[in-house]
C-alpha atoms as a PDB file:
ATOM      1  CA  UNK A   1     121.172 -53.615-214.004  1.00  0.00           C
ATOM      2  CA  UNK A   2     121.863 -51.484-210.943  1.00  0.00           C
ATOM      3  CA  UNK A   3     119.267 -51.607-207.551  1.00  0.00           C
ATOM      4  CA  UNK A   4     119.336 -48.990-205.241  1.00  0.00           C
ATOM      5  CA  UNK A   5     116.843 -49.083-202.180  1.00  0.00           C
ATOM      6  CA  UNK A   6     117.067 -46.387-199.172  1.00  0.00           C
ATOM      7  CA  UNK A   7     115.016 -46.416-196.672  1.00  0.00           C
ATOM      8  CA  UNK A   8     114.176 -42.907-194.188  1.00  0.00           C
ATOM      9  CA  UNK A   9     112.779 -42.371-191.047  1.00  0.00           C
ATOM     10  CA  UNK A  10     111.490 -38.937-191.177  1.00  0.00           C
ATOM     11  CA  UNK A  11     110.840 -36.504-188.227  1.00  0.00           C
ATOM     12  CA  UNK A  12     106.575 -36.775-187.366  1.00  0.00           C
ATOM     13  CA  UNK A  13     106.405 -33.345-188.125  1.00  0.00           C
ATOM     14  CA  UNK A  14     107.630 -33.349-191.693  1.00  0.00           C
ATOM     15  CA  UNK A  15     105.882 -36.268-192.820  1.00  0.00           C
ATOM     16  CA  UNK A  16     103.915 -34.045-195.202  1.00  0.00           C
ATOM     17  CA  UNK A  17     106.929 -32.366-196.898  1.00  0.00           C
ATOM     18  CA  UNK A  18     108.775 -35.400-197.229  1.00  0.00           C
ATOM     19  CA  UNK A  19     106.013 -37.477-198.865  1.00  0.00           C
ATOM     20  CA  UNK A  20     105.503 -34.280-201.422  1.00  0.00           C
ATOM     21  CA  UNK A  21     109.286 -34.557-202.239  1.00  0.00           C
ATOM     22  CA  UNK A  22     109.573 -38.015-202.497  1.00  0.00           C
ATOM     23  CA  UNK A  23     106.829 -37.442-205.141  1.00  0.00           C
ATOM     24  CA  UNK A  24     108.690 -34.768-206.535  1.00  0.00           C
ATOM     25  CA  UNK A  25     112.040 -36.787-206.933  1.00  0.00           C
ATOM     26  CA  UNK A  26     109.710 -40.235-207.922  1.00  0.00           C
ATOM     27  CA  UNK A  27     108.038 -38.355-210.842  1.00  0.00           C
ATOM     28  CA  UNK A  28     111.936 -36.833-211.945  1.00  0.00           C
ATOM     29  CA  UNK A  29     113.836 -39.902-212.102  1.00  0.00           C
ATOM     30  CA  UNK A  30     110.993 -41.511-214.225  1.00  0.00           C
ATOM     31  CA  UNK A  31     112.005 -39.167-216.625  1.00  0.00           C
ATOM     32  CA  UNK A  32     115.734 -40.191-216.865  1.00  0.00           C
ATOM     33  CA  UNK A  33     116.881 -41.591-219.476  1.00  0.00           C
ATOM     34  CA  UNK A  34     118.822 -44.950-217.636  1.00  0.00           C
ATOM     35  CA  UNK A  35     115.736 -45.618-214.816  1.00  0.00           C
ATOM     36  CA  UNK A  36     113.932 -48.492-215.186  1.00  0.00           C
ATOM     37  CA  UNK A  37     112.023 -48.471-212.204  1.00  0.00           C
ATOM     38  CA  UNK A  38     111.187 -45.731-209.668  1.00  0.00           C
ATOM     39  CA  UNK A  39     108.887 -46.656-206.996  1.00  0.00           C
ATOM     40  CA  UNK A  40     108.056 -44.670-203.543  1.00  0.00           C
ATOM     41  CA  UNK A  41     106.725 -46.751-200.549  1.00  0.00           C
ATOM     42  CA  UNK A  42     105.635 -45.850-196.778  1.00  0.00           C
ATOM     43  CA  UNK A  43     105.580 -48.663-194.525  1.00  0.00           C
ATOM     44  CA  UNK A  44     102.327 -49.743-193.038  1.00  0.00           C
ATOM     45  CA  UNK A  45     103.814 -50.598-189.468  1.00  0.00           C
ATOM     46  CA  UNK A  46     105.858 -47.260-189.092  1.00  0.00           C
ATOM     47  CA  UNK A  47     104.424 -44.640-191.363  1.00  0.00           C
ATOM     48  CA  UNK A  48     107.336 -42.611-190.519  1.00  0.00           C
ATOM     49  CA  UNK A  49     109.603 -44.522-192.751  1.00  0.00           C
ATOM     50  CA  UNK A  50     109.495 -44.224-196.640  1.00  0.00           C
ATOM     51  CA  UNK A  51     111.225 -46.705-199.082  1.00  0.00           C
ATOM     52  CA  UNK A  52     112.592 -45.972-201.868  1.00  0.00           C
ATOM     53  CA  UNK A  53     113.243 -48.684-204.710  1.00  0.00           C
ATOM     54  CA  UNK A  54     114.803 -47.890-207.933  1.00  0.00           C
ATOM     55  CA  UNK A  55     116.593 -50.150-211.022  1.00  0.00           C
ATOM     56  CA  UNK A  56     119.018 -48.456-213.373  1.00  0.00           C
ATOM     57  CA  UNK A  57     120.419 -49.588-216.605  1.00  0.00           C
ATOM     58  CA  UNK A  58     124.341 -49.347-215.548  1.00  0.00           C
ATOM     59  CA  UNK A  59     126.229 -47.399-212.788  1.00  0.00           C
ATOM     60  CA  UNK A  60     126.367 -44.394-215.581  1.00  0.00           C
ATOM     61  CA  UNK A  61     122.924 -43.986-215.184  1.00  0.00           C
ATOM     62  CA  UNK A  62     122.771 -44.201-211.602  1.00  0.00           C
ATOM     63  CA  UNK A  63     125.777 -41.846-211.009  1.00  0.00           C
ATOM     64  CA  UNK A  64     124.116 -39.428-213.818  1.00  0.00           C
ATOM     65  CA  UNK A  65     120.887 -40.150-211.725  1.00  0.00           C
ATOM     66  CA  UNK A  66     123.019 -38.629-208.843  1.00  0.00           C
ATOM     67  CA  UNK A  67     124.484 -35.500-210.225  1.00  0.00           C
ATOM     68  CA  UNK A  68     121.070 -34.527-211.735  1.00  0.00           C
ATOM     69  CA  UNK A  69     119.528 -31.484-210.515  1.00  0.00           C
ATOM     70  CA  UNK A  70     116.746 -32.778-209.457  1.00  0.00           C
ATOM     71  CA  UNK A  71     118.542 -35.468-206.993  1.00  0.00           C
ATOM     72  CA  UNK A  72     120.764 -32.300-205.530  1.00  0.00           C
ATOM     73  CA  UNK A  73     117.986 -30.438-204.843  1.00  0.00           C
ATOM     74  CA  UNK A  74     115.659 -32.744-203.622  1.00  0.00           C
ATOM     75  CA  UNK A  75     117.552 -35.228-201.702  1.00  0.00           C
ATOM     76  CA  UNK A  76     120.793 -33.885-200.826  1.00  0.00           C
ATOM     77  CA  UNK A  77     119.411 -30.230-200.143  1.00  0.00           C
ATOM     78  CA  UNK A  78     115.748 -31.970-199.041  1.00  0.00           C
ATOM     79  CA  UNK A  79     115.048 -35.191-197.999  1.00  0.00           C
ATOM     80  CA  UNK A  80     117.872 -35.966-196.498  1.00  0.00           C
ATOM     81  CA  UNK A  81     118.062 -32.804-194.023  1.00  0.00           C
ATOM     82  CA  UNK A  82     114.562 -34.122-193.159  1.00  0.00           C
ATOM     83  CA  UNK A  83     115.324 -37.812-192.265  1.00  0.00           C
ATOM     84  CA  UNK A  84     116.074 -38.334-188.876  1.00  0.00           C
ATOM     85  CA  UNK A  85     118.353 -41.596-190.651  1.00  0.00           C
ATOM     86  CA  UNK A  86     118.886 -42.770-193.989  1.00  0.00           C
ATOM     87  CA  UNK A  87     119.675 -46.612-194.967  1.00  0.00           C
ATOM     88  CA  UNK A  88     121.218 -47.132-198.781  1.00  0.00           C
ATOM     89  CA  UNK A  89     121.805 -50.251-200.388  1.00  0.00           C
ATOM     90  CA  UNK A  90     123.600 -50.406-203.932  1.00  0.00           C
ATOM     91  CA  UNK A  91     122.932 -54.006-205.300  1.00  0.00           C
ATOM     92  CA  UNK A  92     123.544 -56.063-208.259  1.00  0.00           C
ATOM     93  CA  UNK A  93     120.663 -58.095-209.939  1.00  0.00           C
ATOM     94  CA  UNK A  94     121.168 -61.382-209.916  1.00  0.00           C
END
């Protein structure tokens, strides 16, 4: 099993959008056939920053989790032009 956690600070003004694409891109990956887990935070000390923690079965379904639709057009065309910066973290379960 695969973990990958990012975490974004958005821009104050887009705190709306962002929150309704995380949604967006929570409620897609769900759907995929190698997630496990797909879970969308917001921390409580700086509501600007959103946390994103997801398991995979293998690195075939997180690199198919990648290439999806859905993850091009929501985080690479979306989120991530909204973030003002973006911390990923690929882990192993141990």
């Amino acid at each position: 099993m695969l973990i990958n956690n990012a975490f974004y600070t958005m821009h104050t003004d887009r705190l709306a959008e962002a929150e309704a694409q995380l949604h967006q891109l929570r409620d897609a990956s769900r759907s995929e056939p190698g997630c496990l887990t797909f879970n969308v935070g917001r921390s409580v000390d700086n509501p600007n920053v959103f946390i994103l923690y997801e398991e995979y079965r293998d690195r075939d379904a997180l690199d198919a989790h990648f290439a999806s639709e859905h993850f091009q057009r929501l985080v690479v065309d979306g989120i991530r032009k909204l973030a003002l910066e973006r911390i990923g973290y690929h882990c192993k379960a141990i």
